[in-house]
Protein backbone atom coordinates (compact mmCIF):
# COMPACT_ATOMS: atom_id res chain seq x y z
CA UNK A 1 125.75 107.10 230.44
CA UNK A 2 129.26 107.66 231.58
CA UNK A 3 130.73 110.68 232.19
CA UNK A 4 134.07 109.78 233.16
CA UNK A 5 136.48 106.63 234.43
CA UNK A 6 139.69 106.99 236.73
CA UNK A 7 142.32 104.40 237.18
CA UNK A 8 145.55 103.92 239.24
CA UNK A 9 148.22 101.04 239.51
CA UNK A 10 146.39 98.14 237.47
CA UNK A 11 148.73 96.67 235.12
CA UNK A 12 151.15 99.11 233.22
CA UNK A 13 148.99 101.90 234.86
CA UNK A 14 151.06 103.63 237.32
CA UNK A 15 149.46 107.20 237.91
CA UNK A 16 145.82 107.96 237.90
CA UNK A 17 144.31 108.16 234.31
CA UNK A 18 141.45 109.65 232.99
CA UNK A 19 138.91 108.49 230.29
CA UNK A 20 136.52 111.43 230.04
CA UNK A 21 133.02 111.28 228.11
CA UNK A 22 132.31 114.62 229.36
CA UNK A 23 132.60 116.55 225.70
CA UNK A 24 135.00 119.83 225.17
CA UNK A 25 134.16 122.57 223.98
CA UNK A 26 135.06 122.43 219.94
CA UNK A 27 134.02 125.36 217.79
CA UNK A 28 135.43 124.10 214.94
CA UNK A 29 133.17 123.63 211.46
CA UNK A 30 134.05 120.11 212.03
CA UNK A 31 132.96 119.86 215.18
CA UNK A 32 129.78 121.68 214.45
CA UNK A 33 128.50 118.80 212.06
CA UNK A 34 129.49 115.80 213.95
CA UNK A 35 126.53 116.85 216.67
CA UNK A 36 125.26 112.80 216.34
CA UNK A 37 128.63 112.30 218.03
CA UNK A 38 127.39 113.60 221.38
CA UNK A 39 124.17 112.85 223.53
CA UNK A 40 123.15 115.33 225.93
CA UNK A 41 122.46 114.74 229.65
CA UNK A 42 121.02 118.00 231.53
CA UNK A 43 122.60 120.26 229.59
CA UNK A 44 126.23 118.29 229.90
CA UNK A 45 127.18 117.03 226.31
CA UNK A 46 128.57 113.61 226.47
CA UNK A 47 130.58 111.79 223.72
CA UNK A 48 128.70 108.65 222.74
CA UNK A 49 132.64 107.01 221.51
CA UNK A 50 135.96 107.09 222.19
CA UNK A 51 138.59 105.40 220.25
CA UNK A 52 142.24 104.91 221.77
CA UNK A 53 145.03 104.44 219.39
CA UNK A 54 148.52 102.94 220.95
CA UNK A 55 151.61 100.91 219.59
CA UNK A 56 151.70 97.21 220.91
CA UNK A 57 152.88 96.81 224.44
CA UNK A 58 151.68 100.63 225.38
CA UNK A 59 149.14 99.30 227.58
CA UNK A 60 145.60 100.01 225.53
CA UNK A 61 144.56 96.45 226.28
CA UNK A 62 146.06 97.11 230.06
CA UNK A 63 143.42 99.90 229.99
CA UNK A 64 139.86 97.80 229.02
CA UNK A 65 141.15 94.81 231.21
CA UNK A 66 141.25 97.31 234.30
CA UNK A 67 137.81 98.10 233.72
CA UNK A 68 136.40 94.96 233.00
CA UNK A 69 138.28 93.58 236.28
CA UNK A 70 136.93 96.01 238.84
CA UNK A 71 133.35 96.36 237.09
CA UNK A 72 133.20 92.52 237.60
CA UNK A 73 134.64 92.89 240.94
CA UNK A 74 130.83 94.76 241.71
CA UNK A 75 128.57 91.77 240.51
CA UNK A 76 131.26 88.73 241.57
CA UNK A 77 132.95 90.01 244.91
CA UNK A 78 130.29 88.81 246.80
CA UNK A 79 131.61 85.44 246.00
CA UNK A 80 135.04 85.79 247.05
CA UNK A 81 135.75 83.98 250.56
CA UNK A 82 138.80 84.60 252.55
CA UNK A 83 141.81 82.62 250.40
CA UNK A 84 140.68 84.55 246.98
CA UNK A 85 143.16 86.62 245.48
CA UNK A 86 142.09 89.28 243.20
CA UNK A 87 142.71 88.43 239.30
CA UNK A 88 145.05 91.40 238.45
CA UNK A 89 148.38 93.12 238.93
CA UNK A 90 149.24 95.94 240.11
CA UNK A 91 152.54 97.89 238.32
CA UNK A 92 155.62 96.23 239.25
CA UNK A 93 158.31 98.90 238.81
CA UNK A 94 158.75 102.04 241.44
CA UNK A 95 157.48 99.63 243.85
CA UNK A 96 153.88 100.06 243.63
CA UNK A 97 153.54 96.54 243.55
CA UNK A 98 152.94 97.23 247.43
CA UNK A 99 150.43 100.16 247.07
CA UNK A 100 146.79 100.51 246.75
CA UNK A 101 145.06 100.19 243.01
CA UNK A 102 142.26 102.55 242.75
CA UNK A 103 138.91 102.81 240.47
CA UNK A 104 136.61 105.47 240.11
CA UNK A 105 133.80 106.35 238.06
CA UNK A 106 131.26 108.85 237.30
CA UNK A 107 127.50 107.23 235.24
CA UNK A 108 123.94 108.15 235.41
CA UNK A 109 120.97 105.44 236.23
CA UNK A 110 117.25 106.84 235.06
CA UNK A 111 118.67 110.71 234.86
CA UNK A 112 120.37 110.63 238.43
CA UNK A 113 124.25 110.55 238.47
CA UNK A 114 126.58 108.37 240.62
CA UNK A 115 129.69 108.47 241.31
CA UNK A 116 131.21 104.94 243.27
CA UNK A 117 134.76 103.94 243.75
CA UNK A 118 137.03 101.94 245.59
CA UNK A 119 140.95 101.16 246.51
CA UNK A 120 142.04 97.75 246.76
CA UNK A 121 144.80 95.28 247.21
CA UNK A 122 145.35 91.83 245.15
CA UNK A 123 143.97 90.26 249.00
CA UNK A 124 141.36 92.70 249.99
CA UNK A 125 139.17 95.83 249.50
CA UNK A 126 140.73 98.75 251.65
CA UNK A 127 138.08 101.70 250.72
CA UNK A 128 135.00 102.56 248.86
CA UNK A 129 132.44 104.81 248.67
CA UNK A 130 129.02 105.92 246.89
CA UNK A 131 127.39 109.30 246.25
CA UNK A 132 124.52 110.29 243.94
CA UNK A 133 122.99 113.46 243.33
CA UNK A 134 119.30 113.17 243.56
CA UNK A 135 118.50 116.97 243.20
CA UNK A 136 121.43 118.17 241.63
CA UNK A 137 123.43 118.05 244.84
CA UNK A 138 126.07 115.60 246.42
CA UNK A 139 124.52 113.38 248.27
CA UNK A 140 126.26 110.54 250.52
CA UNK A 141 125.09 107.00 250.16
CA UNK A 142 128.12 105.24 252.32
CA UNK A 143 131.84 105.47 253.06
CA UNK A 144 134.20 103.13 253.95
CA UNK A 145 137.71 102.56 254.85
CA UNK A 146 138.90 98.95 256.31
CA UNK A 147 141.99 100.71 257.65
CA UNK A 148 140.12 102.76 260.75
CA UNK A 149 139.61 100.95 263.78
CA UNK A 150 138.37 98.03 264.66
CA UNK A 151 134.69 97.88 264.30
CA UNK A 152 132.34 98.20 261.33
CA UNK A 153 131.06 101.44 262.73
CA UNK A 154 134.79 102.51 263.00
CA UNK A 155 135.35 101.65 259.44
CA UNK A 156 131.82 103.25 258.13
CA UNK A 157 129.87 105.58 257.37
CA UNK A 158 126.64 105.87 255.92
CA UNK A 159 123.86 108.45 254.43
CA UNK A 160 120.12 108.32 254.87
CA UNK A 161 119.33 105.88 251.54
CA UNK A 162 120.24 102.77 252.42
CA UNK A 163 117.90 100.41 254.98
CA UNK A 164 119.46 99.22 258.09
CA UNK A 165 123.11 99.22 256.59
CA UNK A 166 125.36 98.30 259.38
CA UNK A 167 123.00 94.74 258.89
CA UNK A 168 125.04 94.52 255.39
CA UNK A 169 128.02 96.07 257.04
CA UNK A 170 128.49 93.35 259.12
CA UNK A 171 128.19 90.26 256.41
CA UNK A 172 130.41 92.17 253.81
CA UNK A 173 134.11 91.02 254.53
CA UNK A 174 136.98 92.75 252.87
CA UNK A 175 137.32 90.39 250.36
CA UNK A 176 133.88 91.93 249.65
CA UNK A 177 132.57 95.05 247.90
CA UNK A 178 129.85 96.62 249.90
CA UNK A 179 127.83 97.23 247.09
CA UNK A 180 127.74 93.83 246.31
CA UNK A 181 126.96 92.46 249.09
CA UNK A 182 124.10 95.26 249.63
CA UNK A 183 122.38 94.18 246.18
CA UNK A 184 122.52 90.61 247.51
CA UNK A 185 120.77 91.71 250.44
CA UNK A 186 118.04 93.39 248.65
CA UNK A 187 118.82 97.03 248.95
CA UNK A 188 117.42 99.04 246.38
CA UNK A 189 120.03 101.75 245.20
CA UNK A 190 122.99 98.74 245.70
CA UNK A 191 120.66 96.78 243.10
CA UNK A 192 120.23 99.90 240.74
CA UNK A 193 124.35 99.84 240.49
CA UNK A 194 124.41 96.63 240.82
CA UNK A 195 122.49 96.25 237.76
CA UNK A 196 124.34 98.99 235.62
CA UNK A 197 127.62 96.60 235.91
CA UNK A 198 125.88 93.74 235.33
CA UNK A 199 123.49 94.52 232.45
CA UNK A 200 124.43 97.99 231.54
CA UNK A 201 128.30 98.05 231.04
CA UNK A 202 128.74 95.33 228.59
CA UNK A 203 132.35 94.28 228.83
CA UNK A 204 132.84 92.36 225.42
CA UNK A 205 130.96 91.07 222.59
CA UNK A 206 129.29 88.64 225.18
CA UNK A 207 126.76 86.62 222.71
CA UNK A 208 123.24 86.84 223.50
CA UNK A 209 121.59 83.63 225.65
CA UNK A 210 118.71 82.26 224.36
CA UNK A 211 116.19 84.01 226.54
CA UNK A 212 117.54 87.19 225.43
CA UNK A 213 116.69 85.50 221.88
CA UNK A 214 113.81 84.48 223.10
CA UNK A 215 112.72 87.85 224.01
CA UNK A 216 113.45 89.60 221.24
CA UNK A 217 111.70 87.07 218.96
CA UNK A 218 108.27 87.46 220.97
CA UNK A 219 108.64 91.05 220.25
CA UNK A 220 110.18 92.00 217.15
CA UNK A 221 112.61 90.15 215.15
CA UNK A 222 113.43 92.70 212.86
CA UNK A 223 116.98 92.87 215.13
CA UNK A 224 117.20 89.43 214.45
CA UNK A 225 116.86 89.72 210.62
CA UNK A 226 119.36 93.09 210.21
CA UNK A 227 121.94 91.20 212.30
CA UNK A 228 121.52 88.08 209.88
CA UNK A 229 121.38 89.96 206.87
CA UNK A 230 125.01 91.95 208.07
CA UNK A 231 126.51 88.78 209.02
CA UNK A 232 125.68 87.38 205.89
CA UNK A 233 124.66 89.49 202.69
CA UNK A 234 122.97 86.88 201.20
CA UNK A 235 120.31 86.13 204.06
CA UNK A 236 117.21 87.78 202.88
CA UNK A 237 114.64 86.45 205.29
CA UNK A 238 114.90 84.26 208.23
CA UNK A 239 112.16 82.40 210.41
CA UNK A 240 112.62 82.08 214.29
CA UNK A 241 110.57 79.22 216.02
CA UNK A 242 111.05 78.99 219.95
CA UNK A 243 110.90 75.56 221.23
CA UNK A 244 108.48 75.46 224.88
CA UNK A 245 111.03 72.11 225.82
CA UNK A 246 112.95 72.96 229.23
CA UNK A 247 116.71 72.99 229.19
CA UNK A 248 119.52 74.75 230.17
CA UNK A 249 120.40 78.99 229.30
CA UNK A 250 122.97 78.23 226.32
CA UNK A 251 125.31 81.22 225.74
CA UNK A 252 127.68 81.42 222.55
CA UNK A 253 131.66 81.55 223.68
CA UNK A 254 132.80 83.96 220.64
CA UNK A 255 136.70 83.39 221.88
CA UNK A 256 136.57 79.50 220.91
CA UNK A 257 132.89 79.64 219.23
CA UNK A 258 131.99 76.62 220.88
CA UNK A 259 128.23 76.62 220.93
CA UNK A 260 126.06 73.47 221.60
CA UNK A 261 124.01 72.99 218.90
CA UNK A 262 122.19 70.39 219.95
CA UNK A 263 120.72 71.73 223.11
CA UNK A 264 120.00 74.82 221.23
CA UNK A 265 118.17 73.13 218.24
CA UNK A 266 116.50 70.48 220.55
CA UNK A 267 115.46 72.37 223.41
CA UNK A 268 115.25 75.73 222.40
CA UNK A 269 115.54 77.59 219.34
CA UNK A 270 115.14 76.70 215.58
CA UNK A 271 116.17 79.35 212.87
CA UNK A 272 116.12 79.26 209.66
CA UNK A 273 118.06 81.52 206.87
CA UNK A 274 117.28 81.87 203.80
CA UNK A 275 119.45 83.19 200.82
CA UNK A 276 118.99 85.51 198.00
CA UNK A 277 120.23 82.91 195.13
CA UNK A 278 117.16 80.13 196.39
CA UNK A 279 114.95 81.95 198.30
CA UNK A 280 113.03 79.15 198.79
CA UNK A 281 115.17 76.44 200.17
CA UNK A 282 115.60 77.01 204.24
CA UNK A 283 119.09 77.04 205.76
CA UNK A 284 119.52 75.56 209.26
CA UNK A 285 121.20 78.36 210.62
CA UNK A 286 123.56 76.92 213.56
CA UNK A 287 124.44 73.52 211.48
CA UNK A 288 124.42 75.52 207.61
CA UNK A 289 126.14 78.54 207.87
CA UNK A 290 129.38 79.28 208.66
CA UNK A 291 131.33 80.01 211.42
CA UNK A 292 132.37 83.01 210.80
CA UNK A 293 128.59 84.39 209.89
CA UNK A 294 127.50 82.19 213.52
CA UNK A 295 130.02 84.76 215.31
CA UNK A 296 129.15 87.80 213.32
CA UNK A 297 125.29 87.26 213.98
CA UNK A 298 126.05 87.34 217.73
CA UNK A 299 128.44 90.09 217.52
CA UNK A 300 125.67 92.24 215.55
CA UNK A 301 123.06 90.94 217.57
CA UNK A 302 124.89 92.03 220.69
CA UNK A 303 125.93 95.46 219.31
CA UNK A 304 122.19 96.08 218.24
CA UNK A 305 120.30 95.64 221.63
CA UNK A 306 123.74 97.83 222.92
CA UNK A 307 122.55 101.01 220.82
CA UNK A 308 118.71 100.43 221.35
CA UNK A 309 118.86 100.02 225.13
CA UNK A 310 121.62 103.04 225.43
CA UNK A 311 123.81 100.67 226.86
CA UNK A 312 127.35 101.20 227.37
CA UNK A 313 130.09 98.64 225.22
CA UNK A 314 133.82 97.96 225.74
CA UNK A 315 135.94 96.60 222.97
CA UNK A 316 139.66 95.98 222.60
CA UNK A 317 140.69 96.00 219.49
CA UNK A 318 137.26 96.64 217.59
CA UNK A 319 138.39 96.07 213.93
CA UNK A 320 139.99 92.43 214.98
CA UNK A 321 138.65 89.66 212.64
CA UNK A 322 136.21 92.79 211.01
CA UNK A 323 136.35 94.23 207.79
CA UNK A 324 136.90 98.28 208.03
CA UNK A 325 132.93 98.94 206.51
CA UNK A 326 131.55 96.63 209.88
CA UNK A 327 133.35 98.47 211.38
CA UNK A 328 132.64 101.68 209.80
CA UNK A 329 128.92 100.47 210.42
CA UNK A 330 129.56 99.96 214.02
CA UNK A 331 130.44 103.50 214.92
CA UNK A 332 127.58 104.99 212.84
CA UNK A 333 125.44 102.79 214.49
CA UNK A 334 126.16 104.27 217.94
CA UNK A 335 126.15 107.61 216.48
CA UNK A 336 122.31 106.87 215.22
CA UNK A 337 121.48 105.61 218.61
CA UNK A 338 120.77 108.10 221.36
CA UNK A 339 122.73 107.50 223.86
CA UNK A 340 124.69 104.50 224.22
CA UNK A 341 128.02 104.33 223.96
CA UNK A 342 131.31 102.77 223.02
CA UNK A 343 134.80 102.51 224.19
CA UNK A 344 137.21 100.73 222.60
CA UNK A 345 140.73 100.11 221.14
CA UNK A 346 142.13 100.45 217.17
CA UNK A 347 145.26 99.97 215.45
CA UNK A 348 142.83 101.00 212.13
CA UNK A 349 144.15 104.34 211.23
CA UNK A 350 141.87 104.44 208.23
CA UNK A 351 139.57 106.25 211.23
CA UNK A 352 141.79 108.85 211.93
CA UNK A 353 139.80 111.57 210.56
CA UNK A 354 138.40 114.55 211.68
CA UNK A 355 135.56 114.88 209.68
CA UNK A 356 133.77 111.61 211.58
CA UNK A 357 134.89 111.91 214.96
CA UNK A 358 135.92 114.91 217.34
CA UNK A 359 139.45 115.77 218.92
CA UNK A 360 138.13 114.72 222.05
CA UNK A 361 136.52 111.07 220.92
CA UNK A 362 140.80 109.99 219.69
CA UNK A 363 142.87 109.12 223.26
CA UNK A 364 146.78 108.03 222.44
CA UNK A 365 148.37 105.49 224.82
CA UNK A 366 152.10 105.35 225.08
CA UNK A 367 154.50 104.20 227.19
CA UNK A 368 156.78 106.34 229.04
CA UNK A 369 160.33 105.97 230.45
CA UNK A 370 159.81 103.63 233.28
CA UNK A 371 157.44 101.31 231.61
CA UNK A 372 154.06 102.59 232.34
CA UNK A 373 150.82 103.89 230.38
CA UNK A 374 150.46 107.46 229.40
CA UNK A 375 147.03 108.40 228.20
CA UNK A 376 145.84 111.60 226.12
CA UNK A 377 143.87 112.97 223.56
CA UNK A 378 144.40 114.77 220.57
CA UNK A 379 142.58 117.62 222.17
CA UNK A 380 145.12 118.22 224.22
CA UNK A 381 146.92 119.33 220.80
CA UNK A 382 145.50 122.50 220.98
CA UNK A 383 148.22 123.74 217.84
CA UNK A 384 146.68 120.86 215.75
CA UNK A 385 144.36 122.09 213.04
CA UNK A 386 140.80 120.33 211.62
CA UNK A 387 142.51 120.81 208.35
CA UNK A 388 145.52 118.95 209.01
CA UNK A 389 145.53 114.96 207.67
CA UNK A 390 145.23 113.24 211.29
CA UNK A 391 146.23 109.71 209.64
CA UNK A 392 149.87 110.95 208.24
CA UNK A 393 150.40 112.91 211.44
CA UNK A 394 149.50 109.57 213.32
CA UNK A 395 152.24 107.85 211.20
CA UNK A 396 155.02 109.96 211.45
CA UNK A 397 154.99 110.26 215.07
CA UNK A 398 153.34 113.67 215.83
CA UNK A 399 151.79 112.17 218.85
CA UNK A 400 154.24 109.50 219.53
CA UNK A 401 151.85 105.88 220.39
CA UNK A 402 153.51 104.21 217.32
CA UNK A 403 155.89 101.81 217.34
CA UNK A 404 159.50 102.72 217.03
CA UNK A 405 160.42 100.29 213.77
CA UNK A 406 164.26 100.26 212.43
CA UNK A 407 163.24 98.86 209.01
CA UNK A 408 166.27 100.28 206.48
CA UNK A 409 167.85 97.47 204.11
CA UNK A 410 171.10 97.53 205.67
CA UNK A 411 169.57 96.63 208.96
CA UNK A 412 167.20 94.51 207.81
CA UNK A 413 169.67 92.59 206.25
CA UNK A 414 172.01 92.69 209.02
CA UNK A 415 169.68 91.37 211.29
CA UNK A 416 168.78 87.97 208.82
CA UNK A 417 172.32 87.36 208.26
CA UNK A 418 173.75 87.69 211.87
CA UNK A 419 174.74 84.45 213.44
């Protein structure tokens, strides 16, 4: 789980923002009966969701693209050689173009918490660093800061964890995360976060390969059949038969949908649907159904194995292309699950409510003066009430993040007949 994310200078972030699981303390009746919208972690309530609300251009997007860069930074640096420049920008204005960007973040692997960050410029990492507290006390993994001295042992510093470390030390470049470079080497606690980036902290609805498929179909298809039956209401059974011919991984691109039938169906995976109205006559499921019910069965599929592995998901702009009861169905799915959890973006206002989800859970993003992205959360609005109507204070600008509109006839009208 996640207890809490920092950023500085990516995008439209200027200043250091917060994103913080960690839950408040709300003694509110409301509060009281939305306990399935917290997991605990020794003793620490965490918020299983958090929902940002923002006008367009305030920089909500700005905010998931930040994370999804420098979590992919951990499982791709190690592939970066020494003309790569890093795929995002830092904020323009004030002239921070020219100063460090900064990432930091506080999770828990199998009950032990972590904290890792690192600075960086769009050409090369400048610091990082690692703790964990195996006993309930700060312990350092490694330091390390590219701007001391000249030598590796100059630049870092390590704790008593990690094998022979100045080995990895001296093959990690600063075009290269340590940590990356450590997991590559075969170091256990770099592979443990290593693997929380990778397979923990999904970054998007990614689509499911078809050993993932696979897998779950040797096991239990019942996933299989409730994502189906939610992608399409009419899909009352299905039958999964795994093919044994080799081929290729095939993954499903839900931007452009382009999936390869063919090498699924031939060298793969056969599935067939089959609808309430003929219950008898079999559907072939990637060349039958619809598009739309393809994407949704990867998107549910996805979101499933999220909740039942306690995964973490990120999602900008959750109800896009969804219909408000999906998406309704989404958050009550993570607040059935244990402990995963989801952060994501909304313009859906139909969610603003205090009887499903806490002051803490709702962030606002706005932009301020000089172009950059303020972040906060309703709890900081300690005069607002549970029994005010969050929606129509949304809408009328209590907490600014809404766009700034000039929609009277005379202007309207003014601005169609100006020439």
């Amino acid at each position: 789980m996640i207890f809490e994310i920092r950023l500085s200078n990516f995008f439209s972030i200027k200043d250091e923002l917060s994103i913080d699981f960690r839950a408040a303390t709300i003694k509110s009746a409301n509060a009281r009966t939305l306990k399935d919208n917290v997991a605990s972690f020794n003793e620490i309530d965490l918020l299983k969701t958090i929902v940002i609300y923002g006008a367009n251009a305030s920089g909500k997007s700005n905010i998931i693209k930040a994370i999804r860069f420098c979590n992919a930074m951990v499982f791709e640096s190690h592939n970066h050689n020494e003309n790569s420049v890093y795929n995002f920008q830092p904020f323009k204005f004030n002239r921070y173009s020219g100063k460090p960007s900064s990432y930091f973040i506080h999770f828990e692997i199998n009950g032990i918490e972590y904290e890792y960050s690192f600075s960086l410029t769009r050409t090369k990492i400048l610091t990082e660093s690692l703790h964990y507290y195996p006993n309930g006390r700060i312990t350092k993994v490694f330091s390390r800061d590219e701007r001391l001295g000249n030598s590796k042992k100059d630049k870092y510093s390590f704790g008593k964890i990690i094998n022979r470390p100045f080995d990895v030390a001296e093959n990690t470049s600063e075009k290269t995360l340590y940590i990356s470079r450590a997991s590559q080497m075969d170091r256990e606690i770099a592979k443990e976060i290593f693997n929380f980036f990778h397979h923990t902290f999904i970054l998007n609805y990614v689509g499911f390969g078809v050993s993932a498929i696979e897998k779950i179909c040797a096991n239990n298809n019942k996933h299989l059949i409730e994502a189906l039956k939610i992608a399409d209401s009419d899909i009352v059974d299905v039958k999964i038969k795994v093919l044994k011919k080799p081929g290729k991984n095939i993954f499903a691109d839900l931007n452009n949908l382009t999936i390869k039938v063919e090498d699924i169906i031939q060298d793969h995976l056969q599935i067939k649907t089959y609808h309430k109205n003929s219950p008898d006559v079999p559907f072939d499921f990637f060349t039958e159904e619809s598009k739309g019910t393809i994407k949704m069965f990867f998107i549910m599929l996805t979101l499933l194995d999220v909740v039942k592995s306690n995964k973490v998901l990120l999602i900008d702009e959750i109800e896009e292309s969804l219909h408000p009861m999906i998406v309704e169905y989404i958050f009550n799915l993570f607040r059935a699950g244990k402990c995963a959890q989801l952060l994501c973006t909304t313009h859906d206002t139909n969610f603003l409510d205090l009887k499903e989800f806490r002051k803490d859970q709702i962030f606002f993003c706005n932009k301020k003066q000089d172009g950059s992205t303020d972040l906060y959360s309703l709890y900081d609005y300690r005069d607002f009430r549970d029994t005010m109507n969050l929606e129509s204070a949304y809408l009328q600008g209590r907490f600014s993040a809404i766009p700034i509109i000039i929609d009277s006839p005379n202007h309207l009208k003014g601005l169609l007949n100006d020439e």
